[in-house]
Structure formats: C-alpha cells, structure tokens
PDB file of N, CA and C in Angstrom:
ATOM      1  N   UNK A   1      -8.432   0.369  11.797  1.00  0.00           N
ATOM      2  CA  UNK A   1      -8.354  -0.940  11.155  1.00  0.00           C
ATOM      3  C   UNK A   1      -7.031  -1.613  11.566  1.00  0.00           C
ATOM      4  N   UNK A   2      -7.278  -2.946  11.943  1.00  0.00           N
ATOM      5  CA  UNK A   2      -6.038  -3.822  12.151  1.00  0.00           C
ATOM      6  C   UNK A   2      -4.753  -3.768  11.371  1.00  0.00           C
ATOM      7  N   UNK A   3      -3.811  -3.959  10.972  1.00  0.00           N
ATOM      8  CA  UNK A   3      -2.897  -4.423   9.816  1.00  0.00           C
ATOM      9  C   UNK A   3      -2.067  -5.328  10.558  1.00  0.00           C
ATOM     10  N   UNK A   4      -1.184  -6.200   9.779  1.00  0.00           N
ATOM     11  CA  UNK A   4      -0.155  -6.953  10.358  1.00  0.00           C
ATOM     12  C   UNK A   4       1.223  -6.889   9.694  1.00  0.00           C
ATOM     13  N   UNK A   5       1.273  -5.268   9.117  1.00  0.00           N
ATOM     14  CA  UNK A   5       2.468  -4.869   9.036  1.00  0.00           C
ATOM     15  C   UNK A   5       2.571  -3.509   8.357  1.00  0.00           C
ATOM     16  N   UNK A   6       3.598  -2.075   8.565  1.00  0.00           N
ATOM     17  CA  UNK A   6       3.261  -1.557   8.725  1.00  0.00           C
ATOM     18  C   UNK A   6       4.605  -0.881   7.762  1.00  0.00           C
ATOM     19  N   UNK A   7       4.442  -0.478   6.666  1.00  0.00           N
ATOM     20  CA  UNK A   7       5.452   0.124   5.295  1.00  0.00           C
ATOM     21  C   UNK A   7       5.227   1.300   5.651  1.00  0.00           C
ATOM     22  N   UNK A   8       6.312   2.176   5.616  1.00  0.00           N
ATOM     23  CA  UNK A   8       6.238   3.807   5.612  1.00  0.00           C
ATOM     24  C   UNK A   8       7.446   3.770   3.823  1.00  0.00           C
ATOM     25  N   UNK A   9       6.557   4.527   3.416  1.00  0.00           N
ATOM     26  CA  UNK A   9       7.051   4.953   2.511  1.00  0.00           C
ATOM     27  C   UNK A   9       6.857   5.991   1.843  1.00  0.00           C
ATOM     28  N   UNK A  10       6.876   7.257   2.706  1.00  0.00           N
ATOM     29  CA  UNK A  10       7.073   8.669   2.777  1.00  0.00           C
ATOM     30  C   UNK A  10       8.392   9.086   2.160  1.00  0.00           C
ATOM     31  N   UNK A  11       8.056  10.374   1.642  1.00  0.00           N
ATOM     32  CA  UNK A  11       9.617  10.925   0.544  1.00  0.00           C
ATOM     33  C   UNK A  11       9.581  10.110  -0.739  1.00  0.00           C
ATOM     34  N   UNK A  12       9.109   9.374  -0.991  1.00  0.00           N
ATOM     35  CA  UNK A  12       9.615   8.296  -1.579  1.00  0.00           C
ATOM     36  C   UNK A  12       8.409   8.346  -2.870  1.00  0.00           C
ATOM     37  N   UNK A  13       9.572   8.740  -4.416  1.00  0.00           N
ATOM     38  CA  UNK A  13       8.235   8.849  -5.615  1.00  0.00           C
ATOM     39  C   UNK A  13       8.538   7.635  -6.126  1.00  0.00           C
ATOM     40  N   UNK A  14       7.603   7.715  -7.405  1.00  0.00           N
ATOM     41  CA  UNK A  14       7.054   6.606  -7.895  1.00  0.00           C
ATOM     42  C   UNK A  14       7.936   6.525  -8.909  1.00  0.00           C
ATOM     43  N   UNK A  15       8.130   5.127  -8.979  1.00  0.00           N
ATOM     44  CA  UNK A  15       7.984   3.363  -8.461  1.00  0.00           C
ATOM     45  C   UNK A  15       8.059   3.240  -7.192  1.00  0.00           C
ATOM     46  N   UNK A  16       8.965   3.951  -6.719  1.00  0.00           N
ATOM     47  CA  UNK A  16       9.238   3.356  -5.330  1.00  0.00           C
ATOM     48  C   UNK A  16       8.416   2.526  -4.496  1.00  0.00           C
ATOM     49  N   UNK A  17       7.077   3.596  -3.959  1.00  0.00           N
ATOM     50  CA  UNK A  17       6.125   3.087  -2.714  1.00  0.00           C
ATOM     51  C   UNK A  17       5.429   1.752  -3.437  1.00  0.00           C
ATOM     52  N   UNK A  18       5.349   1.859  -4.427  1.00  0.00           N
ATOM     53  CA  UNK A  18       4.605   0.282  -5.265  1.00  0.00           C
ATOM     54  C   UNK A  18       5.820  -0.803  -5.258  1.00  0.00           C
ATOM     55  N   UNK A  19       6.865  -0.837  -5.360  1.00  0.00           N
ATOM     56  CA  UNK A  19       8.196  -1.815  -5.565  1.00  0.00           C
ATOM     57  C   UNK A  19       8.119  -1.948  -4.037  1.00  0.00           C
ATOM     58  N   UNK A  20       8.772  -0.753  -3.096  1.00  0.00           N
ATOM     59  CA  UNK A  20       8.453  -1.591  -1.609  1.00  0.00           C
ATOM     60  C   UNK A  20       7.089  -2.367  -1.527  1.00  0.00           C
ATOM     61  N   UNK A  21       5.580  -1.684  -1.900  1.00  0.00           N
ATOM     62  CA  UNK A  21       4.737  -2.563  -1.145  1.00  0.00           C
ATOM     63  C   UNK A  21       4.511  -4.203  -2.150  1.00  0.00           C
ATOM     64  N   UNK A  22       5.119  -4.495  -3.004  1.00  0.00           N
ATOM     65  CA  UNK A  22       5.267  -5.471  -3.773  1.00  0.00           C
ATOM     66  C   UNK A  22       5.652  -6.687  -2.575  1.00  0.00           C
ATOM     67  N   UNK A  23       7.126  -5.978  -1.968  1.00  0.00           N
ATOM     68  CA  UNK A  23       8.160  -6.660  -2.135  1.00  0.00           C
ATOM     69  C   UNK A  23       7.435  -7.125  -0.166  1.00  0.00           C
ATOM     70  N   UNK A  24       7.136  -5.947   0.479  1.00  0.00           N
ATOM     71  CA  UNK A  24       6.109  -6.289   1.631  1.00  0.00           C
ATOM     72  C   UNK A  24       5.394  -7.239   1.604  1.00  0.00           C
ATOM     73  N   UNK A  25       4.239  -6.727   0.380  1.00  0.00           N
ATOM     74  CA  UNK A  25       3.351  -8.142   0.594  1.00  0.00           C
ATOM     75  C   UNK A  25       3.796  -9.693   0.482  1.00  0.00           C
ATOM     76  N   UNK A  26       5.043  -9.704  -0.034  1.00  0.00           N
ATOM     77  CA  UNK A  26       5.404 -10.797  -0.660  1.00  0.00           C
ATOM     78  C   UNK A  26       5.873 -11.978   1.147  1.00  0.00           C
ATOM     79  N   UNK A  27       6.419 -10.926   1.970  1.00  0.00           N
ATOM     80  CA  UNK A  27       6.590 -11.165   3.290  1.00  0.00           C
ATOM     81  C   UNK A  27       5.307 -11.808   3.989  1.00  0.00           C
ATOM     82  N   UNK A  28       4.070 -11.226   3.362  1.00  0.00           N
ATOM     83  CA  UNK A  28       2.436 -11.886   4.536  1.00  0.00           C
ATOM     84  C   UNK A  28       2.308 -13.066   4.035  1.00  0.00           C
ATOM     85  N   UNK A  29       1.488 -13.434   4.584  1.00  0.00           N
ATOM     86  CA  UNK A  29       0.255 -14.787   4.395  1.00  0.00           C
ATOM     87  C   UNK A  29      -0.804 -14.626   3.979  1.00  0.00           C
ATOM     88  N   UNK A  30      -1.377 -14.721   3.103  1.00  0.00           N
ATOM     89  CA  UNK A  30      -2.826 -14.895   2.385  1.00  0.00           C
ATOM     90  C   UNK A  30      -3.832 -14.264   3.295  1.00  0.00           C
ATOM     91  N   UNK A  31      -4.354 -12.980   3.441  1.00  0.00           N
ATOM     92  CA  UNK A  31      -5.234 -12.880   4.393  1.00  0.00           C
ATOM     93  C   UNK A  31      -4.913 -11.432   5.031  1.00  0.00           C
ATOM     94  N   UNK A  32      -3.283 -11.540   5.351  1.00  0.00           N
ATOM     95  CA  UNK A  32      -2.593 -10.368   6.299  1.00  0.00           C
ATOM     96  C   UNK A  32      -2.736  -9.014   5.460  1.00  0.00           C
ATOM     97  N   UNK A  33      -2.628  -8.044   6.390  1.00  0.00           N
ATOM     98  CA  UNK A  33      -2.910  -6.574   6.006  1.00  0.00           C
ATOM     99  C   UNK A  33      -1.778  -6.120   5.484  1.00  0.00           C
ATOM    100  N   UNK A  34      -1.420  -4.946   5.073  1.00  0.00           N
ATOM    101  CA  UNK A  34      -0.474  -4.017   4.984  1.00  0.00           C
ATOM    102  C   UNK A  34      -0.590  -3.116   4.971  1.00  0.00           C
ATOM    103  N   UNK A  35      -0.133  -2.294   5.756  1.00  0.00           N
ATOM    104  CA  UNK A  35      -0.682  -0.612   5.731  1.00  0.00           C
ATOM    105  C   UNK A  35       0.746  -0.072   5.030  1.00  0.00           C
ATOM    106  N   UNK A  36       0.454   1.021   4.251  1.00  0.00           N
ATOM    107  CA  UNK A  36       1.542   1.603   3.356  1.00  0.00           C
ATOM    108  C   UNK A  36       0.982   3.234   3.698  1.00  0.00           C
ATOM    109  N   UNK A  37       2.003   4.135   4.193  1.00  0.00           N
ATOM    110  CA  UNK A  37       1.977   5.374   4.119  1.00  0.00           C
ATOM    111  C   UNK A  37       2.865   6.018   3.360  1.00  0.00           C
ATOM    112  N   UNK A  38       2.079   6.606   2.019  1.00  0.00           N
ATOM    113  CA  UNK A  38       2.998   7.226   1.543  1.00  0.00           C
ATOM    114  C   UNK A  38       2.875   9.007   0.898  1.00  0.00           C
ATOM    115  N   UNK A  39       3.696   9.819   0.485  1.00  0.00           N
ATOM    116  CA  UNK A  39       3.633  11.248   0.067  1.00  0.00           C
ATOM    117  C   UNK A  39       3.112  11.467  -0.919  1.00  0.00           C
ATOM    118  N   UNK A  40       3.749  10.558  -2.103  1.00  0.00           N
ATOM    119  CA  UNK A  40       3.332  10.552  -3.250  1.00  0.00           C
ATOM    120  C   UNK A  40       1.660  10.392  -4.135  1.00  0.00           C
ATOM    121  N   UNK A  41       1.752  11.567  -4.365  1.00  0.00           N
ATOM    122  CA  UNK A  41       0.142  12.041  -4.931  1.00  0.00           C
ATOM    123  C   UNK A  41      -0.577  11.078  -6.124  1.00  0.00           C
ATOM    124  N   UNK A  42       1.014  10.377  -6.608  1.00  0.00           N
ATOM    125  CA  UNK A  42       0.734   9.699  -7.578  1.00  0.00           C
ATOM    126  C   UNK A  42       0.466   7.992  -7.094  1.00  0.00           C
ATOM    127  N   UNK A  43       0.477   7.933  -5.789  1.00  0.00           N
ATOM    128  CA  UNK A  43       0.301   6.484  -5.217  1.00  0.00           C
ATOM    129  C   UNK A  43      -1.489   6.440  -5.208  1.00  0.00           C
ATOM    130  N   UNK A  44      -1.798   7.324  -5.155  1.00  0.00           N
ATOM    131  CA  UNK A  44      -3.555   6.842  -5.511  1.00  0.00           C
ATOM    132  C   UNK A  44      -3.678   6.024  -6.440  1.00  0.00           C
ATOM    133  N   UNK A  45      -3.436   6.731  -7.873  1.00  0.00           N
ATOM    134  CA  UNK A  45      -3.824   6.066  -8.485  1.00  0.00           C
ATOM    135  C   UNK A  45      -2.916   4.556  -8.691  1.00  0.00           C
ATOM    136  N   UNK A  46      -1.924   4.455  -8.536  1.00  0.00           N
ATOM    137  CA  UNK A  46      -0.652   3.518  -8.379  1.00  0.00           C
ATOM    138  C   UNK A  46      -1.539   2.651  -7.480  1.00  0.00           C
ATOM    139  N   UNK A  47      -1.663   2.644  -6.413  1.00  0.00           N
ATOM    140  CA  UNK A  47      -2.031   1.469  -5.631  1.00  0.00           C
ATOM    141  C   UNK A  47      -3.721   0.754  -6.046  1.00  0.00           C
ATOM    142  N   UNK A  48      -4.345   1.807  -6.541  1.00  0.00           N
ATOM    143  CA  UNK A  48      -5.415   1.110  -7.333  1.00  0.00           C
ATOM    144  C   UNK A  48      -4.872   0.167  -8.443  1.00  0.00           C
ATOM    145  N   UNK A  49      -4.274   0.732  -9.210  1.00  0.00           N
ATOM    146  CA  UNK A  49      -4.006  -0.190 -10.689  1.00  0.00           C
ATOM    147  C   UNK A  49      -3.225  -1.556 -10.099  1.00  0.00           C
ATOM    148  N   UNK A  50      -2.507  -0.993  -8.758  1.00  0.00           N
ATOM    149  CA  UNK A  50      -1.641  -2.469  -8.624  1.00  0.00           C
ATOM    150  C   UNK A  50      -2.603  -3.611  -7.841  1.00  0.00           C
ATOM    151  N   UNK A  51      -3.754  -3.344  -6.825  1.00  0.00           N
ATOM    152  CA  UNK A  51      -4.280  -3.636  -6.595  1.00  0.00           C
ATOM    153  C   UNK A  51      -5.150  -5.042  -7.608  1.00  0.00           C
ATOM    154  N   UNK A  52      -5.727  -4.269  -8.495  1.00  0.00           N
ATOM    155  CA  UNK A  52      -6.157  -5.163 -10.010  1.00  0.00           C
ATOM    156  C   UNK A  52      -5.077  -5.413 -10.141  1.00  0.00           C
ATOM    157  N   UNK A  53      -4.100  -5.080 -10.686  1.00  0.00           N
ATOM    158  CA  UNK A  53      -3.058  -6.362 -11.609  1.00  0.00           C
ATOM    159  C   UNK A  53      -2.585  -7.498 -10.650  1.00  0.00           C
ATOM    160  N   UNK A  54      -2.875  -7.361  -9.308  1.00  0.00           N
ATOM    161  CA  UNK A  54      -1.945  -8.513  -8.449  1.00  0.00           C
ATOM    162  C   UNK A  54      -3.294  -9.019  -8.062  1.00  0.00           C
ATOM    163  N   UNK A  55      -4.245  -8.741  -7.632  1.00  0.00           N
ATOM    164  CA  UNK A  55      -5.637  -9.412  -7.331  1.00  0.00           C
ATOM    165  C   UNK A  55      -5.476  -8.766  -5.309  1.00  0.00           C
ATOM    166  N   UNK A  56      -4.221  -8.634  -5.134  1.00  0.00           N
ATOM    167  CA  UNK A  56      -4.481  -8.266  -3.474  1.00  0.00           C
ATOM    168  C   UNK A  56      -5.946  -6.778  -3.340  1.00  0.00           C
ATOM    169  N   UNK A  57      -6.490  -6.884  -2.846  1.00  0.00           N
ATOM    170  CA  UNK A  57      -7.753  -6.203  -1.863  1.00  0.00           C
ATOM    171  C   UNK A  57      -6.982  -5.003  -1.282  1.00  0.00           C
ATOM    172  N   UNK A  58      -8.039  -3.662  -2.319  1.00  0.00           N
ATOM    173  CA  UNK A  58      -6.990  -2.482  -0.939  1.00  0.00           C
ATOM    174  C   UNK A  58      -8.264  -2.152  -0.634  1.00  0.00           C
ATOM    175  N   UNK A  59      -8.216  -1.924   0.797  1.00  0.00           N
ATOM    176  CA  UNK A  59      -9.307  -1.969   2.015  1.00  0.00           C
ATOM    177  C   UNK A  59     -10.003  -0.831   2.070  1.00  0.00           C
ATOM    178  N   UNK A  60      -8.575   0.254   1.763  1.00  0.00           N
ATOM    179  CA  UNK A  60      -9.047   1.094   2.156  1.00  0.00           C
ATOM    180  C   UNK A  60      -7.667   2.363   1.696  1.00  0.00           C
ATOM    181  N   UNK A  61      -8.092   4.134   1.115  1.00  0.00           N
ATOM    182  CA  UNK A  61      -7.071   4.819   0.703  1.00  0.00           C
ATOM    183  C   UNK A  61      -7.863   5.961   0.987  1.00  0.00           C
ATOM    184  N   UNK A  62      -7.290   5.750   2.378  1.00  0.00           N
ATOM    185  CA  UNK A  62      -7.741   7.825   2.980  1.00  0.00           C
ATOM    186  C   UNK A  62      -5.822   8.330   2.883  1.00  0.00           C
ATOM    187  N   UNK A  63      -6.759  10.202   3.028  1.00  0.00           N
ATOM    188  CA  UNK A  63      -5.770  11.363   3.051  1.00  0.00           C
ATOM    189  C   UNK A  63      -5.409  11.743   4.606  1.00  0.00           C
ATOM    190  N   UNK A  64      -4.188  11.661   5.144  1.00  0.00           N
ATOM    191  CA  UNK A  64      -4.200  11.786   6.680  1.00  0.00           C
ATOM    192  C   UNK A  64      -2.847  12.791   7.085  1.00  0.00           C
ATOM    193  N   UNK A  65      -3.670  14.133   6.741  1.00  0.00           N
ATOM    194  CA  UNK A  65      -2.549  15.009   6.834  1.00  0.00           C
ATOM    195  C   UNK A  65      -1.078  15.231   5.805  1.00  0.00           C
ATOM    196  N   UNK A  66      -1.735  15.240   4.480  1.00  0.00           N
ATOM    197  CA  UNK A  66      -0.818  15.610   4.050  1.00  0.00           C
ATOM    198  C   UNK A  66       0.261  13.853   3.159  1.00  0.00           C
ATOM    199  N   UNK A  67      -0.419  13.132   3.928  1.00  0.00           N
ATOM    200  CA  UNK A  67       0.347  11.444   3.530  1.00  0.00           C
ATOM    201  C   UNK A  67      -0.913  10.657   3.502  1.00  0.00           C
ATOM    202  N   UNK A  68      -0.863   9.364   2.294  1.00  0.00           N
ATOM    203  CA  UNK A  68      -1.905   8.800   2.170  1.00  0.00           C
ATOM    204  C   UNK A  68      -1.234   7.725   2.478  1.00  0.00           C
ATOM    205  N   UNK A  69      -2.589   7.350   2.832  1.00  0.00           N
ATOM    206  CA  UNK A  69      -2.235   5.829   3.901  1.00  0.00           C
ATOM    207  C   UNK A  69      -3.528   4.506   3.309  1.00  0.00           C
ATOM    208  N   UNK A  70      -2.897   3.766   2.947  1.00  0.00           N
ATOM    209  CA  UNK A  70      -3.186   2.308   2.023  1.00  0.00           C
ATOM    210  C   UNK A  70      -3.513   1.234   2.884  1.00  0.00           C
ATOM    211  N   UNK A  71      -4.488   0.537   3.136  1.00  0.00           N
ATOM    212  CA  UNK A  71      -4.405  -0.579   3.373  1.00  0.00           C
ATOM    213  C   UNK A  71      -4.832  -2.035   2.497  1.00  0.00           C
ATOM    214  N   UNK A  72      -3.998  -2.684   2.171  1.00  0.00           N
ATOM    215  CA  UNK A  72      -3.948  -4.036   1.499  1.00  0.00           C
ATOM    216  C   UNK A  72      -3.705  -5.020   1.932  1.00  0.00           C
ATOM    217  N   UNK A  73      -4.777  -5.816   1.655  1.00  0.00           N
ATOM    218  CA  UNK A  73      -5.043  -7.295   2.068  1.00  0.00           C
ATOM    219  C   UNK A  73      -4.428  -8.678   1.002  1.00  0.00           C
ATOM    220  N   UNK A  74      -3.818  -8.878   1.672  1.00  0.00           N
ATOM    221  CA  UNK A  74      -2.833  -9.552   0.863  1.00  0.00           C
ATOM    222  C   UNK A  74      -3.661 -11.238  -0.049  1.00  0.00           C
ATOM    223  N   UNK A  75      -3.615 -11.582  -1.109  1.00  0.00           N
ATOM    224  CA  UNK A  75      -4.334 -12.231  -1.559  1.00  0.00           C
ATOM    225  C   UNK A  75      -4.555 -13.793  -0.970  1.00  0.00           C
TER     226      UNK A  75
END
C-alpha cells in the first residue's frame, strides 16, 4: 500500500506512538496516508480508539515481525 509519509515509532510506549501519529497527521492533507510502525502491543487497540475519536480512516493494522504497522488516512 502507498503512504505519503512514513512515522517509525518503535521502542516507544504508550502515549507516545498516538501523540507522534497525532502530531504527523496534522503535517498531511486530507486524503494522505500515514504509515506508523510501532512495538507497542498496546497501539492496537490505541490506534483503533484514536481512529474513531479523530474520524481519520485506519486502512489497515497488520503484525510484521514482531512491530505493528498502521496505516491512516488522514481525514
């Protein structure tokens, strides 16, 4: 899948990977992707709930070795 920008946010617990990808999306244009890779086990459910509360579209939340990797479509 495409993205048009690309957050690593590995090591990194929660709040963290949700406050960076906040502060990411805030960088796109209506439309643009964001891919977010992160460690934290607890970003599943984190990027769902933030997903609903901000209205941005997550595309997509596979497991890829150990790091899950997010993609969100920015609203």
């Amino acid at each position: 899948m495409n993205f048009d920008k690309d957050l690593d946010a590995r090591g990194l617990n929660c709040p963290l990977p949700i406050i960076k990808t906040k502060k990411a999306l805030n960088d796109l244009t209506t439309g643009q992707v964001l891919r977010v890779t992160s460690t934290d086990s607890g970003s599943i459910k984190d990027m769902e709930a933030f997903a609903k509360q901000t209205g941005n579209e997550l595309l997509s939340s596979v497991q890829e070795g150990g790091a899950y990797v997010f993609m969100l479509k920015k609203k």
